[in-house]
N, C-alpha and C. Protein backbone atom coordinates (compact mmCIF):
# COMPACT_ATOMS: atom_id res chain seq x y z
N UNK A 1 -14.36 -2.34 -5.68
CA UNK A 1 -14.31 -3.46 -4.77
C UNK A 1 -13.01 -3.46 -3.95
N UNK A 2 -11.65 -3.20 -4.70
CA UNK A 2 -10.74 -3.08 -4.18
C UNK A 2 -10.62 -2.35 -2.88
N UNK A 3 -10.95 -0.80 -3.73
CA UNK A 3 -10.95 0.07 -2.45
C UNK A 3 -11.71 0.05 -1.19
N UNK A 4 -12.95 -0.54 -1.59
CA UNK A 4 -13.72 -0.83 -0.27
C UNK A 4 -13.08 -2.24 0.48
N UNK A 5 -12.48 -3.03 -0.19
CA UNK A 5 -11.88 -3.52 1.11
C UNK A 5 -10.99 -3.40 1.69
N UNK A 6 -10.27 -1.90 1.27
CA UNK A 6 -8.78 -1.75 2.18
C UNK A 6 -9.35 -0.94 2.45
N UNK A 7 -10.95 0.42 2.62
CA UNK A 7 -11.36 1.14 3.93
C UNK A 7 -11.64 0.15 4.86
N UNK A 8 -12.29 -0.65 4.35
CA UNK A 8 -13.02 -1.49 4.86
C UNK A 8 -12.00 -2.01 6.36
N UNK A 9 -10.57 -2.45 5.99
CA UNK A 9 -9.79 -2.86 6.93
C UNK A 9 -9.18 -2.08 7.35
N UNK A 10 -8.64 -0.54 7.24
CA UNK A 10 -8.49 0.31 7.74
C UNK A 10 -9.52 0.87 8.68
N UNK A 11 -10.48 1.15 8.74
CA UNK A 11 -11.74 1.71 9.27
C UNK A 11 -11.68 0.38 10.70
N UNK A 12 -11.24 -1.26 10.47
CA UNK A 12 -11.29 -1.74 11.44
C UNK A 12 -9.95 -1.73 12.42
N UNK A 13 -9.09 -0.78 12.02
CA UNK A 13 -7.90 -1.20 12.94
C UNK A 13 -6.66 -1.36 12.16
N UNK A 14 -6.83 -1.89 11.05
CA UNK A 14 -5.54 -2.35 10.51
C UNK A 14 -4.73 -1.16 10.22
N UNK A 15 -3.47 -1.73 10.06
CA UNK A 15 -2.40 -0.47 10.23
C UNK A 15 -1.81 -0.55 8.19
N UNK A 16 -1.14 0.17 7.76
CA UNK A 16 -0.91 0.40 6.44
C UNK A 16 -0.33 -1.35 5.91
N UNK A 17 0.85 -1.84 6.94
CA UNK A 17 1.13 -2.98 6.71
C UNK A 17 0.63 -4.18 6.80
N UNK A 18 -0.72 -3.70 7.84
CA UNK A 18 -1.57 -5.26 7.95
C UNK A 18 -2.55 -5.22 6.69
N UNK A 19 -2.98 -4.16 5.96
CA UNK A 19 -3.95 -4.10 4.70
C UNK A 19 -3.01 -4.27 3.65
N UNK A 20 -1.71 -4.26 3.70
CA UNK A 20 -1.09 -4.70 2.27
C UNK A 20 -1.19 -6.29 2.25
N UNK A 21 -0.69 -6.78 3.58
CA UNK A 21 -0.98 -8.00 4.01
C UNK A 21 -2.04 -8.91 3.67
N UNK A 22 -3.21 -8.07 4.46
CA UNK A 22 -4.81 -8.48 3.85
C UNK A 22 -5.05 -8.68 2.71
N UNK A 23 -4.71 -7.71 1.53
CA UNK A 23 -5.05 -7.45 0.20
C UNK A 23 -4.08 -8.78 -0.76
N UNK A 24 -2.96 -8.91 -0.19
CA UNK A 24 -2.08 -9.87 -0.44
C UNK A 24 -3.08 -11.28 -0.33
N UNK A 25 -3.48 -11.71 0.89
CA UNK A 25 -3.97 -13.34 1.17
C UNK A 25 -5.36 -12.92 0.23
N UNK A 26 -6.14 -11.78 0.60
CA UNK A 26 -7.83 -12.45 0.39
C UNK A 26 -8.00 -12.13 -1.58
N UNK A 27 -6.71 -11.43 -2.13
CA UNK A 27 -6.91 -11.56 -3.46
C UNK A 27 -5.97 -12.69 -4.44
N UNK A 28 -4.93 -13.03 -3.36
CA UNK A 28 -4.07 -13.93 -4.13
C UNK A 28 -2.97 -13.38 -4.92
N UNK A 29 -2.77 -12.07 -4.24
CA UNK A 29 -1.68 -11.30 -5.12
C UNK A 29 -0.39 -11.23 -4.45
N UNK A 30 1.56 -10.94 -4.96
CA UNK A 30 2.16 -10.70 -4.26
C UNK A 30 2.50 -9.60 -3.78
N UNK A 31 3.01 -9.76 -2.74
CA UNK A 31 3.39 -8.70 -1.81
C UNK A 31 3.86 -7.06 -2.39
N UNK A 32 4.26 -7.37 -3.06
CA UNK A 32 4.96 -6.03 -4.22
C UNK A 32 3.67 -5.22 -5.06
N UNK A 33 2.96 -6.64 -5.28
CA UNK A 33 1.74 -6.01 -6.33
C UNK A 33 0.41 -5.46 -4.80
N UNK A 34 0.70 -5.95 -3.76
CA UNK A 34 -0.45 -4.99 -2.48
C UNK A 34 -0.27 -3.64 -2.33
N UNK A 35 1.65 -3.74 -2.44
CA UNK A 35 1.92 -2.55 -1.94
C UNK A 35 1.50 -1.46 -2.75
N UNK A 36 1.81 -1.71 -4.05
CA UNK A 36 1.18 -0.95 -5.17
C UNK A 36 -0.20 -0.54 -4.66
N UNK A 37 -1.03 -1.39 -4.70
CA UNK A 37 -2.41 -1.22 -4.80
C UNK A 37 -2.76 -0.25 -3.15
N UNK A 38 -2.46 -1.16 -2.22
CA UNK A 38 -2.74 -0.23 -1.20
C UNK A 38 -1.99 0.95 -0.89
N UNK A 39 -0.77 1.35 -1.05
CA UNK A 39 0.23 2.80 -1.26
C UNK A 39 -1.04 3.68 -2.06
N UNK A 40 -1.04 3.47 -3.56
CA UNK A 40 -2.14 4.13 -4.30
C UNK A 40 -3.74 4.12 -4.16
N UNK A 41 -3.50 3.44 -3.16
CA UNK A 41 -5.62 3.65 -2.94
C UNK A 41 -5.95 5.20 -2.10
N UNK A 42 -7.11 5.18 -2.35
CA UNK A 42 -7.06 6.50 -1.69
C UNK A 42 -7.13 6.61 0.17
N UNK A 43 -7.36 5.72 0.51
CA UNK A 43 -7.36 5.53 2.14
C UNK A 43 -6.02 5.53 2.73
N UNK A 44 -4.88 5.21 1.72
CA UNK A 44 -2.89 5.06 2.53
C UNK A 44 -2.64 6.27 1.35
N UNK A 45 -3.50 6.70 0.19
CA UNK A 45 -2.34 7.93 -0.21
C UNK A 45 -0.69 8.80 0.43
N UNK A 46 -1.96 9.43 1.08
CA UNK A 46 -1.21 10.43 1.85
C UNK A 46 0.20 9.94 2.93
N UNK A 47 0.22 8.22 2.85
CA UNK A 47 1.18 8.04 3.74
C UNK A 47 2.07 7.60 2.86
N UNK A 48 2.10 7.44 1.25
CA UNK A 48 2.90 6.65 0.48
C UNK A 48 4.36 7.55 0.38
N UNK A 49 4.39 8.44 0.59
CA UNK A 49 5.99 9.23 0.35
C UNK A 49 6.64 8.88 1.71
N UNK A 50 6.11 8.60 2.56
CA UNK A 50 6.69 8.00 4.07
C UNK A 50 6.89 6.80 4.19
N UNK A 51 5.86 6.01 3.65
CA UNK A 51 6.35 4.53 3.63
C UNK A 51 7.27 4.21 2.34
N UNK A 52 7.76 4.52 1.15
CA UNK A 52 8.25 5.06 0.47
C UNK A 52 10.07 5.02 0.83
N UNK A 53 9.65 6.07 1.46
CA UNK A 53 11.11 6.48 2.22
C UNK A 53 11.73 5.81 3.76
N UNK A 54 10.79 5.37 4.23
CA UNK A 54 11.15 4.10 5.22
C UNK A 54 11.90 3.08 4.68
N UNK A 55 10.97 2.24 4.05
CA UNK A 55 11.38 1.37 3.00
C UNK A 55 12.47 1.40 2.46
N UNK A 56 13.06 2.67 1.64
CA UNK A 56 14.00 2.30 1.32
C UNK A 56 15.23 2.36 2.08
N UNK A 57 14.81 3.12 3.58
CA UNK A 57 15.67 3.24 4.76
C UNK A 57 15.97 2.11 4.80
N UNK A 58 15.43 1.23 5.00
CA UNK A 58 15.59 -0.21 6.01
C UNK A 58 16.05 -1.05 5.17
N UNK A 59 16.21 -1.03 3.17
CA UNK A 59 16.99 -1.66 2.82
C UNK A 59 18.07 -1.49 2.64
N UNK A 60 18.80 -0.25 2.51
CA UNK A 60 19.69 0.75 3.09
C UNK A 60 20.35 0.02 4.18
N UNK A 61 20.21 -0.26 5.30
CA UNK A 61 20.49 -0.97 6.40
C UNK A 61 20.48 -2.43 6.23
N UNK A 62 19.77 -3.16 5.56
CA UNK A 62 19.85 -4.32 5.69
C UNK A 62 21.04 -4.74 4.38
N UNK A 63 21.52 -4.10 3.80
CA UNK A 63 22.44 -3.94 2.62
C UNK A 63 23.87 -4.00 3.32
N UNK A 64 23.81 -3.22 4.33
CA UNK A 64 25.22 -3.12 5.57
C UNK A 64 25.01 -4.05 6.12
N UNK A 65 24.25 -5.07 6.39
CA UNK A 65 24.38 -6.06 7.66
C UNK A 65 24.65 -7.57 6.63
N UNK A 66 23.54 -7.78 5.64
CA UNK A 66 23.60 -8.59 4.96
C UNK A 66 25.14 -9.03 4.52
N UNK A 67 25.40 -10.74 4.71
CA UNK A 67 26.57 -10.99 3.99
C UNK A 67 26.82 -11.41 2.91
N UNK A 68 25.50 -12.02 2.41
CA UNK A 68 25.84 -12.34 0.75
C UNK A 68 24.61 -12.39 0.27
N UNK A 69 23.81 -12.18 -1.12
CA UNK A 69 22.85 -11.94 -1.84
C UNK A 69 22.42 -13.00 -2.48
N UNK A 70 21.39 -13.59 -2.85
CA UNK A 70 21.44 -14.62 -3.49
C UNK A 70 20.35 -13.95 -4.74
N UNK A 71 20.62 -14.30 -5.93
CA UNK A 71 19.53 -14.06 -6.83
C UNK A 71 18.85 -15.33 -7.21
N UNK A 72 17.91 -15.59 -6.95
CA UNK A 72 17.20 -17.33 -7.25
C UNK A 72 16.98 -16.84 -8.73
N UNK A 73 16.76 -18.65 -9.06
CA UNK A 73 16.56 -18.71 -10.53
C UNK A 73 14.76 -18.22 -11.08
N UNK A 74 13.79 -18.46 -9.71
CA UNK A 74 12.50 -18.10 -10.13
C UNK A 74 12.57 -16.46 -9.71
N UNK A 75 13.94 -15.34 -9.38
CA UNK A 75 13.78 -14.30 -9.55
C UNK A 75 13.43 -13.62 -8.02
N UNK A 76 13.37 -14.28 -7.17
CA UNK A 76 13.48 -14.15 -6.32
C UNK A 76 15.02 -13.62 -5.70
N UNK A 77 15.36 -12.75 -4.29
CA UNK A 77 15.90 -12.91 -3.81
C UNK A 77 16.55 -13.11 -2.83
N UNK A 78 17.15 -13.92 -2.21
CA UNK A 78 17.78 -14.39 -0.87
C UNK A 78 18.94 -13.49 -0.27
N UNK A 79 18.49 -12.98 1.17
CA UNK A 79 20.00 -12.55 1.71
C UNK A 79 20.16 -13.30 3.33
N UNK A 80 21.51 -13.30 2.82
CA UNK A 80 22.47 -14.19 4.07
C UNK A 80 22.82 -13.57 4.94
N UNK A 81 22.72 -13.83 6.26
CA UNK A 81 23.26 -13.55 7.10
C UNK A 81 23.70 -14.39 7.93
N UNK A 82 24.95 -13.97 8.78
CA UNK A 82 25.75 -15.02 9.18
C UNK A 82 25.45 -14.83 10.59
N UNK A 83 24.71 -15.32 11.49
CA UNK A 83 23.98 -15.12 12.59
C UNK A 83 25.31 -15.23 13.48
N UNK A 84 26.48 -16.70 13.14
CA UNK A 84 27.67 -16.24 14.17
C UNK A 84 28.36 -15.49 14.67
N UNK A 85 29.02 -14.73 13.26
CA UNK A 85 29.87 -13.48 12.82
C UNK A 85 29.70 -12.39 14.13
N UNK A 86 30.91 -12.47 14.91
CA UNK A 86 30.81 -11.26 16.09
C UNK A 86 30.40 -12.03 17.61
N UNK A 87 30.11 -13.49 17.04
CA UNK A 87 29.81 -14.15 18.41
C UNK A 87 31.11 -14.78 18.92
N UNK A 88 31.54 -14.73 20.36
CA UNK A 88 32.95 -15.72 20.88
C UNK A 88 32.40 -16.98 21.27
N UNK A 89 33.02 -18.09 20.65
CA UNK A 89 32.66 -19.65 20.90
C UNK A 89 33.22 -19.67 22.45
């Protein structure tokens, strides 16, 4: 069932991030647990060592920009950025 609905939304257009998306709202799962599922389905296989390595590009980068981290108590986490920082009043 799974897999047929991420061909299913692939086959219509959707791109790797709009079916993690999809799989996220129409099963009620989070975002972490789509990626799983759609990375390993067999329709995004072949793109999972790329998205993979993007991914961890861009937190890589957002690690340098970010100014402070927050770890929430439900495990979550928050990062700050100081949207002023570098602006002249």
């Amino acid at each position: 069932m799974l897999d047929e609905f991420i061909n299913s939304a692939k086959a219509n257009g959707s791109s790797l991030i709009g079916c993690i998306r999809l799989v996220s709202e129409h099963f009620k799962l989070k975002i972490s647990e789509s990626t799983e599922l759609v990375l390993n389905s067999p329709a995004w296989i072949e793109h999972q060592a790329d998205f993979i390595a993007q991914q961890q590009e861009l937190w890589e980068e957002i690690g340098k920009l970010v100014d402070e981290v927050e770890i929430n108590d439900d495990g979550t986490t928050s990062y700050l950025f100081d949207l002023k920082k570098g602006k002249e009043t």
